[in-house]
PDB file of N, CA and C in Angstrom:
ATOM      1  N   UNK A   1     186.295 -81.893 127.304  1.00  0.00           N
ATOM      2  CA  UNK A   1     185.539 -81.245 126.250  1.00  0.00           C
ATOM      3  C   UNK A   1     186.485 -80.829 125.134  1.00  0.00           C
ATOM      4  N   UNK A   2     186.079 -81.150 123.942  1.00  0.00           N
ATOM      5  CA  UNK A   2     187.034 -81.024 122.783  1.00  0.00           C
ATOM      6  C   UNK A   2     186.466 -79.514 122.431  1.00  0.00           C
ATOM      7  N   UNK A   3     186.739 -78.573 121.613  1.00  0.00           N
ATOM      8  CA  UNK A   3     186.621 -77.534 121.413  1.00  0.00           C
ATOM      9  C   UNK A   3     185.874 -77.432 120.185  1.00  0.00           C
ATOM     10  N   UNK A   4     186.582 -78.486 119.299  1.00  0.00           N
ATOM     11  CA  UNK A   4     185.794 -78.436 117.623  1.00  0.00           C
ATOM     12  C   UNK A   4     184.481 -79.165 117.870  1.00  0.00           C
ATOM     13  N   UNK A   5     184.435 -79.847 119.118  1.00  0.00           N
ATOM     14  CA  UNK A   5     183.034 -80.364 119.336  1.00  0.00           C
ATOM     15  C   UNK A   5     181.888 -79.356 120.159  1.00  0.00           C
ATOM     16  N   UNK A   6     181.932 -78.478 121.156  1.00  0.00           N
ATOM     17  CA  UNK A   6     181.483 -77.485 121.512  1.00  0.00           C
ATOM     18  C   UNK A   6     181.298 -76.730 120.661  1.00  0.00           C
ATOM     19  N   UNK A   7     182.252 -76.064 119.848  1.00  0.00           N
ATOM     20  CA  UNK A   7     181.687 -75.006 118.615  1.00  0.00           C
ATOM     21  C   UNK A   7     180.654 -75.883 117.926  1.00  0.00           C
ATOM     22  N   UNK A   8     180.600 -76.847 117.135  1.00  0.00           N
ATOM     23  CA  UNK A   8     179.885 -77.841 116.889  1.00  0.00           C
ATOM     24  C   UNK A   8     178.437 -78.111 117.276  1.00  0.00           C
ATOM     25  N   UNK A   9     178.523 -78.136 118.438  1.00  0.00           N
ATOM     26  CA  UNK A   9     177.354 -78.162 119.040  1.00  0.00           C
ATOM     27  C   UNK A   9     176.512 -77.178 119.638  1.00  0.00           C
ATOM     28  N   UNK A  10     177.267 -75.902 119.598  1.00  0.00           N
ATOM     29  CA  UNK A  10     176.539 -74.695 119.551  1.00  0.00           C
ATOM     30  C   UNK A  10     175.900 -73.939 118.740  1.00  0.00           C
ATOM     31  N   UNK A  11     177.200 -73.942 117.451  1.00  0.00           N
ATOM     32  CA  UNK A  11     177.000 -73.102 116.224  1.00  0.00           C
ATOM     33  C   UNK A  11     176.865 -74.034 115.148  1.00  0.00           C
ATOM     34  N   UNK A  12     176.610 -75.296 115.102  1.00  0.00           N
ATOM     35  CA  UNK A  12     176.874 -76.297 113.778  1.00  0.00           C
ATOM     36  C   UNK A  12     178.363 -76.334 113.356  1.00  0.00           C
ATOM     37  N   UNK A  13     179.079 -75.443 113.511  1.00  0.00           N
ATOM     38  CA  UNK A  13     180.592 -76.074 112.785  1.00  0.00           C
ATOM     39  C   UNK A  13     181.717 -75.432 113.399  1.00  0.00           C
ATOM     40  N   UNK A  14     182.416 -75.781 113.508  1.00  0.00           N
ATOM     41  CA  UNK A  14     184.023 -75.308 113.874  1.00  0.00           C
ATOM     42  C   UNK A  14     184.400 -73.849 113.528  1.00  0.00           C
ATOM     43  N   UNK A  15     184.188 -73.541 112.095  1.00  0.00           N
ATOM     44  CA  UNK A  15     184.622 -72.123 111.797  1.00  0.00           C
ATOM     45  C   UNK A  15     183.793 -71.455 112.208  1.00  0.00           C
ATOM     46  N   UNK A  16     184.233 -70.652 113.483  1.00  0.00           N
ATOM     47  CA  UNK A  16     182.931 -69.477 113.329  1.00  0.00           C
ATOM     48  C   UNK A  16     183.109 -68.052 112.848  1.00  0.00           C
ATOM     49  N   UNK A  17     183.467 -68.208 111.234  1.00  0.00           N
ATOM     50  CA  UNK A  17     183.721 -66.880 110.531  1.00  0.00           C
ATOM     51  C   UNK A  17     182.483 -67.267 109.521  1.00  0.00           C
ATOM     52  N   UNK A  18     182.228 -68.925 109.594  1.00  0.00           N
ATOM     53  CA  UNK A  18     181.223 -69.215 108.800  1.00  0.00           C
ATOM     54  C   UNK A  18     179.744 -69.099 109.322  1.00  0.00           C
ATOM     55  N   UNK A  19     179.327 -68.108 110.651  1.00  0.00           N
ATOM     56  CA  UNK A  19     178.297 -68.246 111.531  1.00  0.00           C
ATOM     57  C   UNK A  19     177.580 -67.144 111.190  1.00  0.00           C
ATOM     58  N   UNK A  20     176.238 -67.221 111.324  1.00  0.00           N
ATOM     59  CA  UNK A  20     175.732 -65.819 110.991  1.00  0.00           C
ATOM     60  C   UNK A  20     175.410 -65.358 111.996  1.00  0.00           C
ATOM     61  N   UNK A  21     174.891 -63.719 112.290  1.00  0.00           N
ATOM     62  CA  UNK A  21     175.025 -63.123 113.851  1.00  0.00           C
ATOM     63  C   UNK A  21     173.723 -64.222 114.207  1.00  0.00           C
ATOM     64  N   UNK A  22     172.797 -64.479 113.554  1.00  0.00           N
ATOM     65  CA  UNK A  22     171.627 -64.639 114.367  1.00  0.00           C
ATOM     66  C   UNK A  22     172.087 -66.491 115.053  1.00  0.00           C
ATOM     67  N   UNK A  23     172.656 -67.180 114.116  1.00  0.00           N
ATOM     68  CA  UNK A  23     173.183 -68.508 115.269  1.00  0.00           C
ATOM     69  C   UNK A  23     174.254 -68.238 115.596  1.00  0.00           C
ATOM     70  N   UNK A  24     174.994 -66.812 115.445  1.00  0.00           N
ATOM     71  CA  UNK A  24     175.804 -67.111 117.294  1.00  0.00           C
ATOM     72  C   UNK A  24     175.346 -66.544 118.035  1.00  0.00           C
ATOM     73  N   UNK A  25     174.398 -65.531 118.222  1.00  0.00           N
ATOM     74  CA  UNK A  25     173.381 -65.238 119.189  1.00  0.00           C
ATOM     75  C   UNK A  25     172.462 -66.877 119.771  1.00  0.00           C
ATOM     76  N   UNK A  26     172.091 -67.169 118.877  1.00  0.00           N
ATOM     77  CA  UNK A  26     171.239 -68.577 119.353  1.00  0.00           C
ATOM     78  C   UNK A  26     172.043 -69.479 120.144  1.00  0.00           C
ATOM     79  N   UNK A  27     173.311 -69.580 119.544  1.00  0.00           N
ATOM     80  CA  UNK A  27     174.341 -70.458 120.097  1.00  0.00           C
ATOM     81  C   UNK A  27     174.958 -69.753 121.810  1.00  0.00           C
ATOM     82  N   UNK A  28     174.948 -68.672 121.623  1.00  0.00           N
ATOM     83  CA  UNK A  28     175.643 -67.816 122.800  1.00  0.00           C
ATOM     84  C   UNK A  28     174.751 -68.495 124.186  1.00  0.00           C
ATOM     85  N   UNK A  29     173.439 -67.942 123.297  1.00  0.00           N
ATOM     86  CA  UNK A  29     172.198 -68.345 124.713  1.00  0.00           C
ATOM     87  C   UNK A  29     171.791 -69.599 124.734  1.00  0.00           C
ATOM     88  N   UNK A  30     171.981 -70.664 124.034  1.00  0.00           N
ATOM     89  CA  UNK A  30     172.187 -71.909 124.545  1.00  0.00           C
ATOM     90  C   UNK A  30     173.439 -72.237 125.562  1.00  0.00           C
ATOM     91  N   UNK A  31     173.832 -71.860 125.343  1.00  0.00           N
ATOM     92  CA  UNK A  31     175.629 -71.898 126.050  1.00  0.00           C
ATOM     93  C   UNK A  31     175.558 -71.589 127.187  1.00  0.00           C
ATOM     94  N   UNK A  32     174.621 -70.156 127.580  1.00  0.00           N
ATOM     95  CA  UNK A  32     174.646 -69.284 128.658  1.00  0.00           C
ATOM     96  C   UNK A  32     173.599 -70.196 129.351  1.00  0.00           C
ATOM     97  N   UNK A  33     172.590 -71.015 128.634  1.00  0.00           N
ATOM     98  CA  UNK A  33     171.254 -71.789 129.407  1.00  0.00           C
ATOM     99  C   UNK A  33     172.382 -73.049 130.375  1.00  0.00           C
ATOM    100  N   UNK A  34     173.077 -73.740 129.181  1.00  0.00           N
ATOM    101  CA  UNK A  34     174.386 -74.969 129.566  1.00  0.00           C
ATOM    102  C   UNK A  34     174.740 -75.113 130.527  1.00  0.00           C
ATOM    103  N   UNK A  35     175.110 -73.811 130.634  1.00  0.00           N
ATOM    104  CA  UNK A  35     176.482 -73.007 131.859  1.00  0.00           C
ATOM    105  C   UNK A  35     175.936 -73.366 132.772  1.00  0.00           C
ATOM    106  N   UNK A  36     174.886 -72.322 133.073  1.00  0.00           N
ATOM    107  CA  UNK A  36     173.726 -71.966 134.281  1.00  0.00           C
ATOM    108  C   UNK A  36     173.248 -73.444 134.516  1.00  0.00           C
ATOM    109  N   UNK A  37     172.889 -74.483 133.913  1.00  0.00           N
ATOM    110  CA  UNK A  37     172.293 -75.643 134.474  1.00  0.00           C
ATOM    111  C   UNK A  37     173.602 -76.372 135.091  1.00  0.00           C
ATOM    112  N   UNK A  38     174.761 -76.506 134.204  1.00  0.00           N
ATOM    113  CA  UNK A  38     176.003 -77.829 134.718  1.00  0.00           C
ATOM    114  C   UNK A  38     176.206 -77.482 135.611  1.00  0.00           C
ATOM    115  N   UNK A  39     176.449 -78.768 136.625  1.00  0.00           N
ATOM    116  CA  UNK A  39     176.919 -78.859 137.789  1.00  0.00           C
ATOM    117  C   UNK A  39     178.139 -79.426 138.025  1.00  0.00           C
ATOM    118  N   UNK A  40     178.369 -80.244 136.671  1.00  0.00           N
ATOM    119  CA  UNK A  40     180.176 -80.759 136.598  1.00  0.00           C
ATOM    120  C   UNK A  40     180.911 -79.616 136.900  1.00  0.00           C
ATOM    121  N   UNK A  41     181.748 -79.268 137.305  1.00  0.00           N
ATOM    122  CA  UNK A  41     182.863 -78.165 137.875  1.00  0.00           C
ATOM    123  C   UNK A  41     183.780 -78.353 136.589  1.00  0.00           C
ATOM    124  N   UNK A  42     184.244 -79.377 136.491  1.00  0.00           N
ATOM    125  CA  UNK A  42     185.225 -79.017 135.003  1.00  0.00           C
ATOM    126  C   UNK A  42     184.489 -78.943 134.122  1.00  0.00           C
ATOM    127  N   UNK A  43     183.707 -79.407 133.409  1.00  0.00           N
ATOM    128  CA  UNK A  43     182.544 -79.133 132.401  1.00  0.00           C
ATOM    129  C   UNK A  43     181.863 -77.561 132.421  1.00  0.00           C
ATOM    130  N   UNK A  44     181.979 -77.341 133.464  1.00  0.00           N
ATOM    131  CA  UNK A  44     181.270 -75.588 133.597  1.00  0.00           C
ATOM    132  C   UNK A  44     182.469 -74.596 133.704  1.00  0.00           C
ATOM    133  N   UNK A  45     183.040 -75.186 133.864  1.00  0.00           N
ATOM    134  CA  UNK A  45     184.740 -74.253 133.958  1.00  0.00           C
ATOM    135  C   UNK A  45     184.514 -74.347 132.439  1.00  0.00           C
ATOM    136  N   UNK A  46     185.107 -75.267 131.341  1.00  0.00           N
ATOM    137  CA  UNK A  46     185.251 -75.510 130.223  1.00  0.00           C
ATOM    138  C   UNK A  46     184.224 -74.501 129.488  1.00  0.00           C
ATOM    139  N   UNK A  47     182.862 -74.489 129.980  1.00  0.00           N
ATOM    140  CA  UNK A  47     181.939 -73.684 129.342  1.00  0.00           C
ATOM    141  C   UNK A  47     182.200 -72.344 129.308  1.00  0.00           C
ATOM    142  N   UNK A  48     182.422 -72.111 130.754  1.00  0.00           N
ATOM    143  CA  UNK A  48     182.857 -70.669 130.812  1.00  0.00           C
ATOM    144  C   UNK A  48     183.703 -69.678 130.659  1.00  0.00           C
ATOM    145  N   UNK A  49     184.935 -70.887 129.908  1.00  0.00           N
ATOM    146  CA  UNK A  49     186.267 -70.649 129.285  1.00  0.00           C
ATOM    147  C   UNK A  49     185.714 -70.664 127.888  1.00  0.00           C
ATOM    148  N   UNK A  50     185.034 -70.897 127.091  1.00  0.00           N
ATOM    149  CA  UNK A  50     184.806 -70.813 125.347  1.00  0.00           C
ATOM    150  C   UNK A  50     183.799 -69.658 125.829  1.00  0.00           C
ATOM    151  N   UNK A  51     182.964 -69.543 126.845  1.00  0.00           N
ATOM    152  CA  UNK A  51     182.219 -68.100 126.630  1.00  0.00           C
ATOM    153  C   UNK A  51     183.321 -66.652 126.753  1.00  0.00           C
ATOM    154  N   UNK A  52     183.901 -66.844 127.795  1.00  0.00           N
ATOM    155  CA  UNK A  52     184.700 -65.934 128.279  1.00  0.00           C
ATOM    156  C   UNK A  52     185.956 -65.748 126.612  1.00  0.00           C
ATOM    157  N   UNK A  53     186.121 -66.596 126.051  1.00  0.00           N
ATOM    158  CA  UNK A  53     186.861 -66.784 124.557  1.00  0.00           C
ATOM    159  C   UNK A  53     186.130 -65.558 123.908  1.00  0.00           C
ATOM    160  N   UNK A  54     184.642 -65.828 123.542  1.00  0.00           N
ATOM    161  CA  UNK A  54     183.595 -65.198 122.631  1.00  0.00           C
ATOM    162  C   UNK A  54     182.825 -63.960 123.507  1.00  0.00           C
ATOM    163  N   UNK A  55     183.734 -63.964 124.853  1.00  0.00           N
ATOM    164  CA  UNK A  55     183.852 -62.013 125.151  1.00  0.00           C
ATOM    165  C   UNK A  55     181.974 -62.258 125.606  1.00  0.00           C
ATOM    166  N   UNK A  56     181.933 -63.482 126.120  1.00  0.00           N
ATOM    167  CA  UNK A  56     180.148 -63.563 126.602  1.00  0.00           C
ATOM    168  C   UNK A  56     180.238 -63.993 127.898  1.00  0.00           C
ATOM    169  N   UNK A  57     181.371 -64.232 128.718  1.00  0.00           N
ATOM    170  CA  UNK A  57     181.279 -65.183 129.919  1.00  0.00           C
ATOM    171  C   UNK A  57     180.524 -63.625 131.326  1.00  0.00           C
ATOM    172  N   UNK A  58     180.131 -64.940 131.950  1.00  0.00           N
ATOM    173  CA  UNK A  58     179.304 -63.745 133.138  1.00  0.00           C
ATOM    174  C   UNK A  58     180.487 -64.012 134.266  1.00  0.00           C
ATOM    175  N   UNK A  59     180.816 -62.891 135.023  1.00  0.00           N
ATOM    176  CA  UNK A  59     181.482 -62.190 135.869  1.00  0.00           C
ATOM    177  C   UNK A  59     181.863 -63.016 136.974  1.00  0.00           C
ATOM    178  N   UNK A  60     183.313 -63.337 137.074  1.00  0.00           N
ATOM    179  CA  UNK A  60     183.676 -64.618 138.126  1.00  0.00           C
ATOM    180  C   UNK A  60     183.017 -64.780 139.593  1.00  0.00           C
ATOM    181  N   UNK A  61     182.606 -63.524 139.972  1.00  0.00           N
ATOM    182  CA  UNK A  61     181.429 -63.632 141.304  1.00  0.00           C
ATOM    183  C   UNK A  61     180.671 -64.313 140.968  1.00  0.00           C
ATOM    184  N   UNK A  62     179.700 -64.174 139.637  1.00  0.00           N
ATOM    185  CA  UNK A  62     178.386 -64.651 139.724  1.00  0.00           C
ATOM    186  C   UNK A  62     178.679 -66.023 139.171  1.00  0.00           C
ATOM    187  N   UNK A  63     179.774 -66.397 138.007  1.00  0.00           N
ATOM    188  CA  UNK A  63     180.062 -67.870 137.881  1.00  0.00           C
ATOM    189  C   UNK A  63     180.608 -68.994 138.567  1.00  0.00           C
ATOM    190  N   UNK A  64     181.295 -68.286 139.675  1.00  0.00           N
ATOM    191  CA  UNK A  64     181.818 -69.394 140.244  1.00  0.00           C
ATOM    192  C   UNK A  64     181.664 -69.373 141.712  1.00  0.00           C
ATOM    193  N   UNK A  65     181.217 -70.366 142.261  1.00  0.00           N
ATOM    194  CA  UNK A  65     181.196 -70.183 144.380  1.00  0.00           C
ATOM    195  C   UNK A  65     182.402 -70.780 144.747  1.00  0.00           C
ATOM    196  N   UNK A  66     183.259 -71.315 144.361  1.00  0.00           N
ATOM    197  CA  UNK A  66     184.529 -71.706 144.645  1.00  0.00           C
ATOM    198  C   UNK A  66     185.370 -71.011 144.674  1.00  0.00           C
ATOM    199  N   UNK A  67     186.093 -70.382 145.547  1.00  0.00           N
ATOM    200  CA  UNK A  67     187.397 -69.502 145.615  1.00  0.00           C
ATOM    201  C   UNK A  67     188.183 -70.073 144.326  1.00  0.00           C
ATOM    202  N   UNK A  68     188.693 -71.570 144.568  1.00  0.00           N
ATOM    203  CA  UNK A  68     189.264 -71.942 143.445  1.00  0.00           C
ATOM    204  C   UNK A  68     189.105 -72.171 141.941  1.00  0.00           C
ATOM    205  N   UNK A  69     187.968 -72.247 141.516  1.00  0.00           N
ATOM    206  CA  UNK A  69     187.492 -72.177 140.601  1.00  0.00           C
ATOM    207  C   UNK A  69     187.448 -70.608 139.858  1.00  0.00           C
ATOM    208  N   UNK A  70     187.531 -69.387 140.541  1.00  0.00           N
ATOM    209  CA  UNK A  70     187.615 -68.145 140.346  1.00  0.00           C
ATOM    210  C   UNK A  70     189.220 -68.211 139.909  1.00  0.00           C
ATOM    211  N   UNK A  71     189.811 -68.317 140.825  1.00  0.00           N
ATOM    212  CA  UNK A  71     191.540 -68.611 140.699  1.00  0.00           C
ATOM    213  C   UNK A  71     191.524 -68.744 139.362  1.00  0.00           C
ATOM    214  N   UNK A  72     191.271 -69.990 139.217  1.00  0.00           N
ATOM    215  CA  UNK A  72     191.689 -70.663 138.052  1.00  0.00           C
ATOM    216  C   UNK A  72     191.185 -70.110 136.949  1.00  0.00           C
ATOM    217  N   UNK A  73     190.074 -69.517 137.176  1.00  0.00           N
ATOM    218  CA  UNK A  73     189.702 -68.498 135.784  1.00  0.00           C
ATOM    219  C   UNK A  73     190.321 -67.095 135.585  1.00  0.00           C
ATOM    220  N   UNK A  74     190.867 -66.554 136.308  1.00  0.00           N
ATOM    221  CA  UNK A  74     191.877 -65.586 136.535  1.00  0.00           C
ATOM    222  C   UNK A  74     193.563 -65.754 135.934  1.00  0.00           C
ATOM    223  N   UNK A  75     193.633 -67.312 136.397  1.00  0.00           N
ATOM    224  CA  UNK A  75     194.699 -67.636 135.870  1.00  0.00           C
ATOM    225  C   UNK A  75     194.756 -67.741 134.232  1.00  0.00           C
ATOM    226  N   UNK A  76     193.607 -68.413 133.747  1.00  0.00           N
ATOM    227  CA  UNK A  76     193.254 -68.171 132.273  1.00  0.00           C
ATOM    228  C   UNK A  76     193.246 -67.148 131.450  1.00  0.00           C
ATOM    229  N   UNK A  77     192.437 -66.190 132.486  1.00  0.00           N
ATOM    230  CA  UNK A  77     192.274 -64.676 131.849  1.00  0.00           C
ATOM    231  C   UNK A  77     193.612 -64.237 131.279  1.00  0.00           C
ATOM    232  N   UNK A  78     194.625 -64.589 132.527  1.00  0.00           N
ATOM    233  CA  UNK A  78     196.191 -64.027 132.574  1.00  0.00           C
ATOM    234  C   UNK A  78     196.615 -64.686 131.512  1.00  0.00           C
ATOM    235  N   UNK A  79     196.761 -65.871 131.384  1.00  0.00           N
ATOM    236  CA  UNK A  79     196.827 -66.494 130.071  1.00  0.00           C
ATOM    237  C   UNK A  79     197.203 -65.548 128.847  1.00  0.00           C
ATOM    238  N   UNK A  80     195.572 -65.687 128.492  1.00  0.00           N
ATOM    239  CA  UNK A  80     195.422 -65.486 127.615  1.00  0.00           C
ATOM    240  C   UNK A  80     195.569 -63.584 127.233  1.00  0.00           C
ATOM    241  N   UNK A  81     195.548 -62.934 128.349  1.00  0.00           N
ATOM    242  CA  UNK A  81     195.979 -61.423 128.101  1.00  0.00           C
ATOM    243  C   UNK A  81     197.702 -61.787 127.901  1.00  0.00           C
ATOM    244  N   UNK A  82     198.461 -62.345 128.240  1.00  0.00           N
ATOM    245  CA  UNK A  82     200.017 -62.349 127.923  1.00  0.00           C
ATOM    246  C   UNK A  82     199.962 -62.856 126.441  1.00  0.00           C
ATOM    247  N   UNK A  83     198.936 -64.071 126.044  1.00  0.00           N
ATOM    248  CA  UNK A  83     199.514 -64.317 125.018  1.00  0.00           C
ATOM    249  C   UNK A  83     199.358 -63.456 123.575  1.00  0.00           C
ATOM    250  N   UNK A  84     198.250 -61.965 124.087  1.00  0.00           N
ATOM    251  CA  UNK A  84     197.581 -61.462 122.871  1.00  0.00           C
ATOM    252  C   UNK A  84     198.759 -60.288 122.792  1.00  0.00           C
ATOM    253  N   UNK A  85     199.784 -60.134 123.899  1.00  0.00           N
ATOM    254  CA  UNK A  85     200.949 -59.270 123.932  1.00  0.00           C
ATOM    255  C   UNK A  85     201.759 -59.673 123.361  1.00  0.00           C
ATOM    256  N   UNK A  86     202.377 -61.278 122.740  1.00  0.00           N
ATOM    257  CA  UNK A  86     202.878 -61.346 121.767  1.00  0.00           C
ATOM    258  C   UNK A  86     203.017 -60.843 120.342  1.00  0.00           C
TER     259      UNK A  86
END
């Protein structure tokens, strides 16, 4: 999943400074409908990594039944909390 294509296809365009609240609300809950239906494991990881980005992702219990798949979103989280300490 490319990223400028997901924003894209949520919100109409890449910048989302150019979004108004009401389509990234629209976009959020399409996203959140996405999530909840995919059954691809990397495709729903991917989803739940641009929600979890936009501070919307739902709670690694309820997103993921895979021990590993939790991991790995933990590992992201960590990620991305070290890199905002730069």
């Amino acid at each position: 999943m490319d990223l400028d294509d997901q924003l894209r296809r949520y919100f109409g365009t890449s910048d989302l400074s150019q979004v108004s609240p009401a389509v990234q609300a629209d976009g959020l809950d399409r996203m959140r409908v996405d999530f909840g239906l995919e059954k691809d494991r990397s495709r729903r990881f991917a989803l739940w990594s641009l929600l979890y980005m936009l501070g919307q992702a739902p709670d690694l219990d309820v997103a993921f039944k895979d021990e590993a798949d939790r991991d790995a979103a933990r590992n992201l989280m960590d990620l991305m909390a070290a890199s905002e300490g730069d």
